[in-house]
Protein backbone atom coordinates (compact mmCIF):
# COMPACT_ATOMS: atom_id res chain seq x y z
CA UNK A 1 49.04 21.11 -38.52
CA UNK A 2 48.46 19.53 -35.26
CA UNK A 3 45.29 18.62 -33.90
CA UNK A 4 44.36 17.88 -30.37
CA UNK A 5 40.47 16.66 -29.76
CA UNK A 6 38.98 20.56 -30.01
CA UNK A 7 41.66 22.83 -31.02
CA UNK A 8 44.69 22.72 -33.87
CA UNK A 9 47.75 24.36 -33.75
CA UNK A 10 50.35 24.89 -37.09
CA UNK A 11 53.73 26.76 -36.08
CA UNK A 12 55.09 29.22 -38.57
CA UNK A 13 59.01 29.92 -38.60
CA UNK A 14 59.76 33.74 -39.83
CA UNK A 15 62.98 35.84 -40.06
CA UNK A 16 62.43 37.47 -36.69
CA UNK A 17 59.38 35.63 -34.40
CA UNK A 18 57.94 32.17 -34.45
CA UNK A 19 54.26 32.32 -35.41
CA UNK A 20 51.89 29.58 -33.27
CA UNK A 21 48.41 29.49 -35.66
CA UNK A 22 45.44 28.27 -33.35
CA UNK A 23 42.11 27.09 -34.39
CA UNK A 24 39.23 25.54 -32.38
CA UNK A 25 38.21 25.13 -28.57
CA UNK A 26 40.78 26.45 -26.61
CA UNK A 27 39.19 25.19 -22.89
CA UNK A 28 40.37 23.43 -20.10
CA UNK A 29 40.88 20.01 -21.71
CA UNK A 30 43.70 21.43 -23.69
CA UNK A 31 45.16 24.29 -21.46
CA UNK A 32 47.91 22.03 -20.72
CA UNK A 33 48.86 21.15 -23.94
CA UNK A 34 48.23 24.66 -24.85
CA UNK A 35 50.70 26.01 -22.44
CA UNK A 36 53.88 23.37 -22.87
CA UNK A 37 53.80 24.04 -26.55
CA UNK A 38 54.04 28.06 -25.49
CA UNK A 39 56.99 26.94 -23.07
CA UNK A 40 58.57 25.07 -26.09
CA UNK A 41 58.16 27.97 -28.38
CA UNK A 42 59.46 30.47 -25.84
CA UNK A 43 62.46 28.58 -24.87
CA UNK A 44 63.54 28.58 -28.50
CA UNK A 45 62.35 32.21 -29.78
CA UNK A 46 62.94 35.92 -28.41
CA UNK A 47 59.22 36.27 -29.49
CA UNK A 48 56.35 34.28 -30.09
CA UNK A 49 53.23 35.71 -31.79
CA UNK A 50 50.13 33.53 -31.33
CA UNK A 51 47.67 34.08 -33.81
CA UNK A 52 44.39 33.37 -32.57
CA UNK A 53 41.83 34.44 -35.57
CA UNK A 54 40.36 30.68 -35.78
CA UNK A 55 39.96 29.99 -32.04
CA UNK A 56 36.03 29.36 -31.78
CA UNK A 57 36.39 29.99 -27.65
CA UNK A 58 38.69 29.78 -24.61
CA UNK A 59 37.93 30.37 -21.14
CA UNK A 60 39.77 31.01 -18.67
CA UNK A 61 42.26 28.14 -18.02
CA UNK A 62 43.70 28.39 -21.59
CA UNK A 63 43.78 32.28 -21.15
CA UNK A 64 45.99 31.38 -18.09
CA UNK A 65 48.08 29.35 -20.39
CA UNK A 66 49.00 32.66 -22.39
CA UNK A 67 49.82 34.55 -19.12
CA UNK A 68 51.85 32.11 -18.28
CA UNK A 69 53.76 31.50 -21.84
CA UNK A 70 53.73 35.68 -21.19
CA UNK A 71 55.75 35.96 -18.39
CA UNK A 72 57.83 33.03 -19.28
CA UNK A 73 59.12 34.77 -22.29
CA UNK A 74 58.77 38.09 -20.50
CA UNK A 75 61.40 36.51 -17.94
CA UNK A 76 63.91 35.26 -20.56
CA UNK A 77 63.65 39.20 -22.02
CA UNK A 78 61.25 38.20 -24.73
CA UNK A 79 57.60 38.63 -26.06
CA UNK A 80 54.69 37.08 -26.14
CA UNK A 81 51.77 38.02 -28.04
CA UNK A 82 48.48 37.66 -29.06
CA UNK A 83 47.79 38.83 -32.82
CA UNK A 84 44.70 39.06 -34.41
CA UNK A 85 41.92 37.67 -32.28
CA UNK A 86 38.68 36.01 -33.10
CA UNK A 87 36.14 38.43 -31.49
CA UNK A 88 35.50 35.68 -28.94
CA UNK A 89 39.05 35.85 -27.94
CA UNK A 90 39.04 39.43 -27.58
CA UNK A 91 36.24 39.59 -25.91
CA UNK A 92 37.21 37.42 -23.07
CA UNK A 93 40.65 38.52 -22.94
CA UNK A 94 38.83 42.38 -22.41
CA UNK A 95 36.93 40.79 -19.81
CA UNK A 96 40.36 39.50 -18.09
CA UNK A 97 42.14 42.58 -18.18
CA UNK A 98 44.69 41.18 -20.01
CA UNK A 99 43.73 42.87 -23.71
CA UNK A 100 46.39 44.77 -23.86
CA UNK A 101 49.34 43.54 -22.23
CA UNK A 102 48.76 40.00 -24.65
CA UNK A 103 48.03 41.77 -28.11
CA UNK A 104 49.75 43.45 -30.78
């Protein structure tokens, strides 16, 4: 497992997607970070599946990090997609408007 200052990430290799495991602060300290290892992931995989069931928060410059890693894989014909959210995540990501064009 990774681990930047507030948030961890562990990628998981299966037979058909890549699975990116958060955990922690997702906020704008680590958006950046956040978002080229989204790039990275969707440059290599057809579809990405970020699980997001340890992420404590994330506002709204890491949620533009997944609409961006979105429509980057979106744009190279694959998928993006947010599986099981912490409530926080779900909550802000209903908030958004983006609830159900991210998730599963």
């Amino acid at each position: 497992m990774i681990t930047d200052v507030l948030w961890s990430h562990e990628v998981r290799h299966d037979a058909d997607r890549v699975v990116v495991v958060l955990a922690g602060e997702l906020d704008m300290t680590g958006a950046d970070g956040l978002l080229d290892l989204l790039r990275a992931q969707v440059r290599a995989h057809a579809t990405v599946e970020v699980d997001a069931a340890g992420v404590t928060f994330i506002d709204s410059s890491a949620v533009g990090s997944l609409i961006t890693g979105y429509r980057a894989a979106s744009e190279r014909g694959g998928r993006l997609m947010v599986a099981n959210p912490s409530p926080v995540v779900r909550r802000v990501l209903s908030v958004t408007g983006v609830l159900d064009a991210l998730t599963l």
